[in-house]
N, C-alpha and C. Protein backbone atom coordinates (compact mmCIF):
# COMPACT_ATOMS: atom_id res chain seq x y z
N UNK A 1 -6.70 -19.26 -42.78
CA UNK A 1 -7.09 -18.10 -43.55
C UNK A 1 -6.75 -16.83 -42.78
N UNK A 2 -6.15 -15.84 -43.35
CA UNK A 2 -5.91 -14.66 -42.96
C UNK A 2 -6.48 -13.56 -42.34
N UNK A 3 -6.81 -13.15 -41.53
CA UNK A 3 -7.95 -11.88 -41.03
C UNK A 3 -7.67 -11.04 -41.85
N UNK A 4 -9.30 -10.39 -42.05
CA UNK A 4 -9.29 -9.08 -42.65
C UNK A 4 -8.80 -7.79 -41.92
N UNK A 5 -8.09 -6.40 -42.17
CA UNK A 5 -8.29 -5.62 -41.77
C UNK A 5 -8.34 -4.42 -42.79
N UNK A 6 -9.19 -3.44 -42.10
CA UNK A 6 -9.47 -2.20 -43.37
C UNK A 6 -8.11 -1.32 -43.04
N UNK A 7 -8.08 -0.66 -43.65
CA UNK A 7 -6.88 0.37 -43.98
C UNK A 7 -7.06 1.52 -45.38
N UNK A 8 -8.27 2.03 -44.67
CA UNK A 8 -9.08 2.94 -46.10
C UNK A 8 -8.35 4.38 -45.88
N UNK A 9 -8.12 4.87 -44.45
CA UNK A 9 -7.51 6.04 -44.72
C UNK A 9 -5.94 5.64 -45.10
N UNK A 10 -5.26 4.93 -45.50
CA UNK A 10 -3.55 4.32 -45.57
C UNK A 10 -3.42 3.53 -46.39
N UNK A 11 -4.30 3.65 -47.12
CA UNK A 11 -4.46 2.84 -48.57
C UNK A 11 -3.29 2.84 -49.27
N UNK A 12 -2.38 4.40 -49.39
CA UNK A 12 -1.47 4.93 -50.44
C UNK A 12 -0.07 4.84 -49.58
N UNK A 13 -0.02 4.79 -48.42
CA UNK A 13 1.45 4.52 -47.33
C UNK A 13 1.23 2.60 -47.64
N UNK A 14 0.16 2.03 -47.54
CA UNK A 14 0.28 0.49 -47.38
C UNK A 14 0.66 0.08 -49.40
N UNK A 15 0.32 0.53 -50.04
CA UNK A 15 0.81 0.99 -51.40
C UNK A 15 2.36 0.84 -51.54
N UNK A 16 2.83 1.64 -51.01
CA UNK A 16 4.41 2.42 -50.83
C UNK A 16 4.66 1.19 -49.61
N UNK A 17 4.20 0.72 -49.29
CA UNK A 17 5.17 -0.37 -47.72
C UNK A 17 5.86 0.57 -47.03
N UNK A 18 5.22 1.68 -46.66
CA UNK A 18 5.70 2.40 -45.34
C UNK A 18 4.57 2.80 -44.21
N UNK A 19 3.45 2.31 -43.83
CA UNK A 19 2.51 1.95 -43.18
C UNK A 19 2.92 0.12 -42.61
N UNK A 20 3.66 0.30 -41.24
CA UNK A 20 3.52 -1.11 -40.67
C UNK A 20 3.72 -1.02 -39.62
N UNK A 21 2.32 -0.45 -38.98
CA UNK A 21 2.15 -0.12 -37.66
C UNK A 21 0.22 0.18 -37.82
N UNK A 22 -0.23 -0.58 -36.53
CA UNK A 22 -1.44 0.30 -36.48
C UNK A 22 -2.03 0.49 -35.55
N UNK A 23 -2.85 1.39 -34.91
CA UNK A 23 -3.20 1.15 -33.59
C UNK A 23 -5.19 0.97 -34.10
N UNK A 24 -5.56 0.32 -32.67
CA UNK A 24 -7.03 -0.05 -32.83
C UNK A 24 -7.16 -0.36 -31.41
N UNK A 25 -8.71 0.59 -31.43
CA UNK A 25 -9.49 0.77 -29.99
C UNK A 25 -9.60 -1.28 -29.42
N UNK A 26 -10.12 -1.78 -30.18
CA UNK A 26 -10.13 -3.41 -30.27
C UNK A 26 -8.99 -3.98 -30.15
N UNK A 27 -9.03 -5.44 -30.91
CA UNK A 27 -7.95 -6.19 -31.69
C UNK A 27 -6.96 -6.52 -30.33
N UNK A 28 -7.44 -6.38 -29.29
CA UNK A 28 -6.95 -7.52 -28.35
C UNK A 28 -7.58 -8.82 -27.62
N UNK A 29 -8.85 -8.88 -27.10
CA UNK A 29 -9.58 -10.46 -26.63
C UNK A 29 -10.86 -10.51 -27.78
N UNK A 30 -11.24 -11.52 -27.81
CA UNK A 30 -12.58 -11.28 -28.44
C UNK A 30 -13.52 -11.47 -27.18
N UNK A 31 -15.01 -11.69 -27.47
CA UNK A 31 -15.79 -12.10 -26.22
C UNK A 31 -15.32 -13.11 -25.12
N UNK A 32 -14.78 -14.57 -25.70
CA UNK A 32 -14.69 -15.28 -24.57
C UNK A 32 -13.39 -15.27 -23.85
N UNK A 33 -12.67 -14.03 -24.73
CA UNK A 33 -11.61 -13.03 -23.23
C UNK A 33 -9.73 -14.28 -24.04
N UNK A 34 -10.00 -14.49 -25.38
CA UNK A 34 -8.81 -15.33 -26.04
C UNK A 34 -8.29 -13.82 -26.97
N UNK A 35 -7.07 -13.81 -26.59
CA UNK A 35 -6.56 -12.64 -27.75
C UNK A 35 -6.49 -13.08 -29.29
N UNK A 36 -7.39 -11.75 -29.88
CA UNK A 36 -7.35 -11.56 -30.76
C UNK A 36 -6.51 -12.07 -32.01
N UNK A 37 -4.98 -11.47 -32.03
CA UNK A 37 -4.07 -10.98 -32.90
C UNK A 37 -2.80 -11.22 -32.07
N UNK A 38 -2.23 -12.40 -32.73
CA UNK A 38 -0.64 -12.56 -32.44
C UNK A 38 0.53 -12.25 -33.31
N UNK A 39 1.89 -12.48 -32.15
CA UNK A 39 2.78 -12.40 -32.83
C UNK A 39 3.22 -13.47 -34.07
N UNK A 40 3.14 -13.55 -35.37
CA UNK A 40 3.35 -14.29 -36.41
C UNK A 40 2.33 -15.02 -37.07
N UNK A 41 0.61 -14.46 -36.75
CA UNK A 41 -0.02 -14.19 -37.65
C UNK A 41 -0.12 -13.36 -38.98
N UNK A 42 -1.30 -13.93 -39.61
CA UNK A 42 -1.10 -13.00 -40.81
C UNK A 42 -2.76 -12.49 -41.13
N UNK A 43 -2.10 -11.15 -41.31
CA UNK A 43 -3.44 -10.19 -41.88
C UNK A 43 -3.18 -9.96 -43.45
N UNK A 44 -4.62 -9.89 -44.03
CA UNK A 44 -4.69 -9.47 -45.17
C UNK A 44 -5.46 -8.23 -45.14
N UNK A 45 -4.33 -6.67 -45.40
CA UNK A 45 -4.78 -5.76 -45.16
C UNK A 45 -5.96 -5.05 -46.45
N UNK A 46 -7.10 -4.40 -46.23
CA UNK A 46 -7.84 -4.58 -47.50
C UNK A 46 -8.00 -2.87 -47.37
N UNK A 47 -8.65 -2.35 -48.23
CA UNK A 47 -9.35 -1.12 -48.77
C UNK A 47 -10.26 -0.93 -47.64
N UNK A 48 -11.47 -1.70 -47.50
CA UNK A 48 -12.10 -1.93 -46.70
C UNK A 48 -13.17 -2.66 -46.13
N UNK A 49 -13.54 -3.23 -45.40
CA UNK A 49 -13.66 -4.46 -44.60
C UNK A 49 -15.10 -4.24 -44.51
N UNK A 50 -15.46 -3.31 -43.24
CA UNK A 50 -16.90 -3.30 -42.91
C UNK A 50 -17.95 -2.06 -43.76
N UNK A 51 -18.98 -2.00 -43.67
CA UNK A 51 -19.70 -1.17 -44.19
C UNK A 51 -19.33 -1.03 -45.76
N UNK A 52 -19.46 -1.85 -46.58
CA UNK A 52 -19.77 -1.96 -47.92
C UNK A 52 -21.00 -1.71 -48.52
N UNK A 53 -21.05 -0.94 -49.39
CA UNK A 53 -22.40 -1.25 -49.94
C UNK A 53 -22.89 -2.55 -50.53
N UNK A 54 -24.11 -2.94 -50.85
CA UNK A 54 -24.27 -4.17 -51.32
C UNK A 54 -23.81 -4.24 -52.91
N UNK A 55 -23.28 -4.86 -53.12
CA UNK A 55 -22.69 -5.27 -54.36
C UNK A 55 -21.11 -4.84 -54.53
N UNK A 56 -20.72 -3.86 -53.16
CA UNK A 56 -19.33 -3.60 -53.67
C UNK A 56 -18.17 -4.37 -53.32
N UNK A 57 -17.40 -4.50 -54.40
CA UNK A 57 -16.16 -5.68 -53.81
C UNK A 57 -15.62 -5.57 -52.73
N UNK A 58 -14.76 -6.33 -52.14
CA UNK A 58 -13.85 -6.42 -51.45
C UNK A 58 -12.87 -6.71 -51.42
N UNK A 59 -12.10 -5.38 -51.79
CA UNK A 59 -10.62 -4.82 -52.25
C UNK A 59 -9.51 -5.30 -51.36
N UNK A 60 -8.93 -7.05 -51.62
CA UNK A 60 -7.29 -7.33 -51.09
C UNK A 60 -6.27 -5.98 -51.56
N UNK A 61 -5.39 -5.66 -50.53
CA UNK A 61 -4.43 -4.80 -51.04
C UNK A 61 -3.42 -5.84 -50.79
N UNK A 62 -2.97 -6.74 -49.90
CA UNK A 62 -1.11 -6.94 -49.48
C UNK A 62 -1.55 -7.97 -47.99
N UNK A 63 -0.93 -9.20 -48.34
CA UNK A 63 -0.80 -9.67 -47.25
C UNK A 63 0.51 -9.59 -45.77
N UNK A 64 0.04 -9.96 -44.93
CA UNK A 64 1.43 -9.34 -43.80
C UNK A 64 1.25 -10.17 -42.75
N UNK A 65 2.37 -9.99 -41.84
CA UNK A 65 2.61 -11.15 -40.75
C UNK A 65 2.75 -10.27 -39.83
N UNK A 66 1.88 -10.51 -38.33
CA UNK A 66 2.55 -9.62 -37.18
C UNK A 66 3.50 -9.92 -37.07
N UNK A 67 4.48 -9.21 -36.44
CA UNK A 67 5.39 -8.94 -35.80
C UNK A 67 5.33 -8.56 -34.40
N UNK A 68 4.79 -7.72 -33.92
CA UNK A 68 4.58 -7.08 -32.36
C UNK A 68 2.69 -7.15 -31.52
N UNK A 69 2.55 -7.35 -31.29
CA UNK A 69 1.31 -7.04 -30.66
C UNK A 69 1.71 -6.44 -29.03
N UNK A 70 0.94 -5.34 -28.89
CA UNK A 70 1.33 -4.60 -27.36
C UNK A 70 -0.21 -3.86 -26.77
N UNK A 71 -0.16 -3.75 -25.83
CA UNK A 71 -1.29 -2.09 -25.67
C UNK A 71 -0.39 -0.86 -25.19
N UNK A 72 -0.99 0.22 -25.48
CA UNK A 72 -0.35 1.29 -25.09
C UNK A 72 -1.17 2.19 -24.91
N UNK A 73 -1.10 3.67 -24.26
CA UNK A 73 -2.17 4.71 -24.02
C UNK A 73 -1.63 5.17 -25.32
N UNK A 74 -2.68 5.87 -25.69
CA UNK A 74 -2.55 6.76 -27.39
C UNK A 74 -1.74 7.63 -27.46
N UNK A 75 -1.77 8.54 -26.24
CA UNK A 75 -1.55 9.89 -26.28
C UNK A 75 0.25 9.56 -26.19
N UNK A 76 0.91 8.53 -26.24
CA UNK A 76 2.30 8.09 -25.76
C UNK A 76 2.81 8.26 -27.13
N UNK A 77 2.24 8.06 -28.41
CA UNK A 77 2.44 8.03 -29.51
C UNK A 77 4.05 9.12 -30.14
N UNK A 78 4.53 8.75 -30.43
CA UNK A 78 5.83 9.41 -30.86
C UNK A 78 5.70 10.09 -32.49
N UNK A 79 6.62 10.72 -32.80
CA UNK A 79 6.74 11.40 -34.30
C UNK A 79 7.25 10.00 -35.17
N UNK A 80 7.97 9.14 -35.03
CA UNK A 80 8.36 8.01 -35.56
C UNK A 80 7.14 6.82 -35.84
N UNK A 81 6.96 7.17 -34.69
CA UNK A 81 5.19 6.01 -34.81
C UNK A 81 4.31 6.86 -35.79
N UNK A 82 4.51 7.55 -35.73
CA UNK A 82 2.82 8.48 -36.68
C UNK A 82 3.16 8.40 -38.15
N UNK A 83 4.58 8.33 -38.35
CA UNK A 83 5.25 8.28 -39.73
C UNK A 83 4.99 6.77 -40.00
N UNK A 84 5.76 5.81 -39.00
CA UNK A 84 5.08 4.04 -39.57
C UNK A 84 3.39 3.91 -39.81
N UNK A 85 2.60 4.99 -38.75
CA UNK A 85 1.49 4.62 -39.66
C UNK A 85 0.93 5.22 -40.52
N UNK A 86 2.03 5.68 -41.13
CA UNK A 86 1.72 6.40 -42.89
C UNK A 86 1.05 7.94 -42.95
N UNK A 87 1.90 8.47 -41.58
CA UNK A 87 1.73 10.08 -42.02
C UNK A 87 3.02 10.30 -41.63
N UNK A 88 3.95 10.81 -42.24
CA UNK A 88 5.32 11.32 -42.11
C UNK A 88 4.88 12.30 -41.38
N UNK A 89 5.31 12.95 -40.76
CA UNK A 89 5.35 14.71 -41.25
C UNK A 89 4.05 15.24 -40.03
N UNK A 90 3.07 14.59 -39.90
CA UNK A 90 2.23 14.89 -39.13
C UNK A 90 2.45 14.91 -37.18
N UNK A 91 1.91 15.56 -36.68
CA UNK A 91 2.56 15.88 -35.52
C UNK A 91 1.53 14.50 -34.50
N UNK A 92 2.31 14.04 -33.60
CA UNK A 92 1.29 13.25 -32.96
C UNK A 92 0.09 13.47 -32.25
N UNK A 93 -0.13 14.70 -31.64
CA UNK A 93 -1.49 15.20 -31.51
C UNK A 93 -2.05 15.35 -32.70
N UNK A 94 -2.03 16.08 -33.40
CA UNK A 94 -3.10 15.80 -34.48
C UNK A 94 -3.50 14.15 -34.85
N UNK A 95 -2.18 13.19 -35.11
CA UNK A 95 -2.73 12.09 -35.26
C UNK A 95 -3.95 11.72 -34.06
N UNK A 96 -3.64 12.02 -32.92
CA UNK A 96 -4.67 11.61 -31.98
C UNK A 96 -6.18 11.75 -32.49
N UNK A 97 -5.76 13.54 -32.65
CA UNK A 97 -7.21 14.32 -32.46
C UNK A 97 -7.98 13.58 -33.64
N UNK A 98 -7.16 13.58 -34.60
CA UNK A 98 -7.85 13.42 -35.95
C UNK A 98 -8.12 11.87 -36.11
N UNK A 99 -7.95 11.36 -36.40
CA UNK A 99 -8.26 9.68 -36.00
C UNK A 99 -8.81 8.86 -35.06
N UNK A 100 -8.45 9.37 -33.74
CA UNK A 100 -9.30 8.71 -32.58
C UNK A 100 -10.11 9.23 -31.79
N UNK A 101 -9.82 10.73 -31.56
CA UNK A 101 -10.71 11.56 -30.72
C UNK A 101 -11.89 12.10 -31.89
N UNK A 102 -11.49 12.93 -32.67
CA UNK A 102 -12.69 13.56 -33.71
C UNK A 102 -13.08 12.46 -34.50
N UNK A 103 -12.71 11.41 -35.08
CA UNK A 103 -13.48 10.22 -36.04
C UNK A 103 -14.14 9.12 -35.12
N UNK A 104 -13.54 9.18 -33.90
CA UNK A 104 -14.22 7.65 -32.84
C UNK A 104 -14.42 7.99 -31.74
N UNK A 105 -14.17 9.17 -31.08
CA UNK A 105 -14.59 10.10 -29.91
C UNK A 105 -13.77 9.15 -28.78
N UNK A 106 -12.65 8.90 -29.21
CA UNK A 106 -11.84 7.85 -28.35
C UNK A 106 -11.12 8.98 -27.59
N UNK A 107 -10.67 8.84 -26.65
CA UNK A 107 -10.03 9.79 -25.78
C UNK A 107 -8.50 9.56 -25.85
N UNK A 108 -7.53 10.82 -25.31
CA UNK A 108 -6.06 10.62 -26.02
C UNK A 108 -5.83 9.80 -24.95
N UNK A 109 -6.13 9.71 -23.52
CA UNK A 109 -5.55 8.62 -22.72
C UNK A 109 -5.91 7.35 -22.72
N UNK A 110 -6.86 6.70 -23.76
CA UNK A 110 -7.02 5.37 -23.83
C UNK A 110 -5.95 4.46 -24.29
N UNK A 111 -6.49 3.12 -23.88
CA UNK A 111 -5.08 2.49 -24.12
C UNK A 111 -5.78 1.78 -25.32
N UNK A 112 -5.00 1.52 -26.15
CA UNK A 112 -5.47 1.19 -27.65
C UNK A 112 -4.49 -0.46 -27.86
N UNK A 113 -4.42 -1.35 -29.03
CA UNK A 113 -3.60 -2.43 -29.60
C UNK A 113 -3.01 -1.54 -30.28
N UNK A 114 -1.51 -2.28 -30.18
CA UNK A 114 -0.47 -1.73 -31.19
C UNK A 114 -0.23 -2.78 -32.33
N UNK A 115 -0.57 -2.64 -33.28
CA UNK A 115 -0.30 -4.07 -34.34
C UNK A 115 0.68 -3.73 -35.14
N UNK A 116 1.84 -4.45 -34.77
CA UNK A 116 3.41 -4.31 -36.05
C UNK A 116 3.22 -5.27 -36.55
N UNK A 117 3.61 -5.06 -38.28
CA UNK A 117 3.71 -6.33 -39.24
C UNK A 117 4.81 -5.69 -40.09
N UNK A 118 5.25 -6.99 -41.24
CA UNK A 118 6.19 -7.48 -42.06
C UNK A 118 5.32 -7.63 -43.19
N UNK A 119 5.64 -6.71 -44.42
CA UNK A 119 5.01 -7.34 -45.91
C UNK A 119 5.61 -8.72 -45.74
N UNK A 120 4.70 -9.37 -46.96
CA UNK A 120 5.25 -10.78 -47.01
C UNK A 120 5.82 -10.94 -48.41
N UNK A 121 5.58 -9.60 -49.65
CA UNK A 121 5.92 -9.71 -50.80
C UNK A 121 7.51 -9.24 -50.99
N UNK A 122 7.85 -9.07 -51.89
CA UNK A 122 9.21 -8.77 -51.98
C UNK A 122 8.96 -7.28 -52.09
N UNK A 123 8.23 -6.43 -51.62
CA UNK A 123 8.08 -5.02 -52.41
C UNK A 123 8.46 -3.93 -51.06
N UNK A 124 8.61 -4.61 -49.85
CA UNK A 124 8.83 -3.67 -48.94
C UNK A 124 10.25 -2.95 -48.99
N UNK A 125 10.08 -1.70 -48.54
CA UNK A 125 11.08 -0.99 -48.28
C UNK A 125 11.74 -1.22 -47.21
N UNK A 126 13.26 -1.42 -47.32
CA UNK A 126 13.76 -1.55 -46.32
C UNK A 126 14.02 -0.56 -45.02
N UNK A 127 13.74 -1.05 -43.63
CA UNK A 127 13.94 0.39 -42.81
C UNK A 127 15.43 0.99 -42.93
């Protein structure tokens, strides 16, 4: 069975199959220290995962296969990376500030998981 992951702010880039990249403070060992998330697993990316209200569904968007698993410090983040994770156009500090430092008080030099995947439907855009 597939792991869940949320993807509530990239709902509309994972839509479009140009979101296939993600970074997360987690998503490398769990407790007894076994990684997480490999290369040629598969996630089923959803709306969102945790904090539901009671009774509200739980929205499948698109299933996907890693491709890459890495760590990296945040702040390394490139204009190309910020566009795979479904902000074109946005500068990579702001991606920082706005996503990891102001929403999770994560700092820009932490080292974060890098998770690359592959739609598995026929709908992706080709790079």
């Amino acid at each position: 069975m597939a792991r869940l992951m949320s993807v509530a702010f990239t709902e509309d880039a994972v839509h479009n199959r140009v979101k296939t990249v993600t970074r997360r403070l987690g998503w490398w060992t769990d407790k007894r220290g076994r990684r997480m998330v490999l290369a040629g697993d598969h996630l089923t990316l959803c709306r969102k995962v945790m904090g539901r209200k009671p009774g509200e569904p739980l929205v499948r968007l698109v299933d996907v296969e890693v491709v890459n698993v890495n760590r990296e410090v945040l702040d390394t983040i490139t204009e190309d990376e910020v566009a795979r994770e479904g902000f074109p156009g946005m500068a990579p500090e702001e991606f920082v500030r706005r996503f990891f430092t102001d929403a999770q008080g994560i700092a820009p030099s932490a080292v974060v998981t890098r998770i690359e995947w592959r739609y598995l439907d026929s709908e992706q855009v080709p790079a």
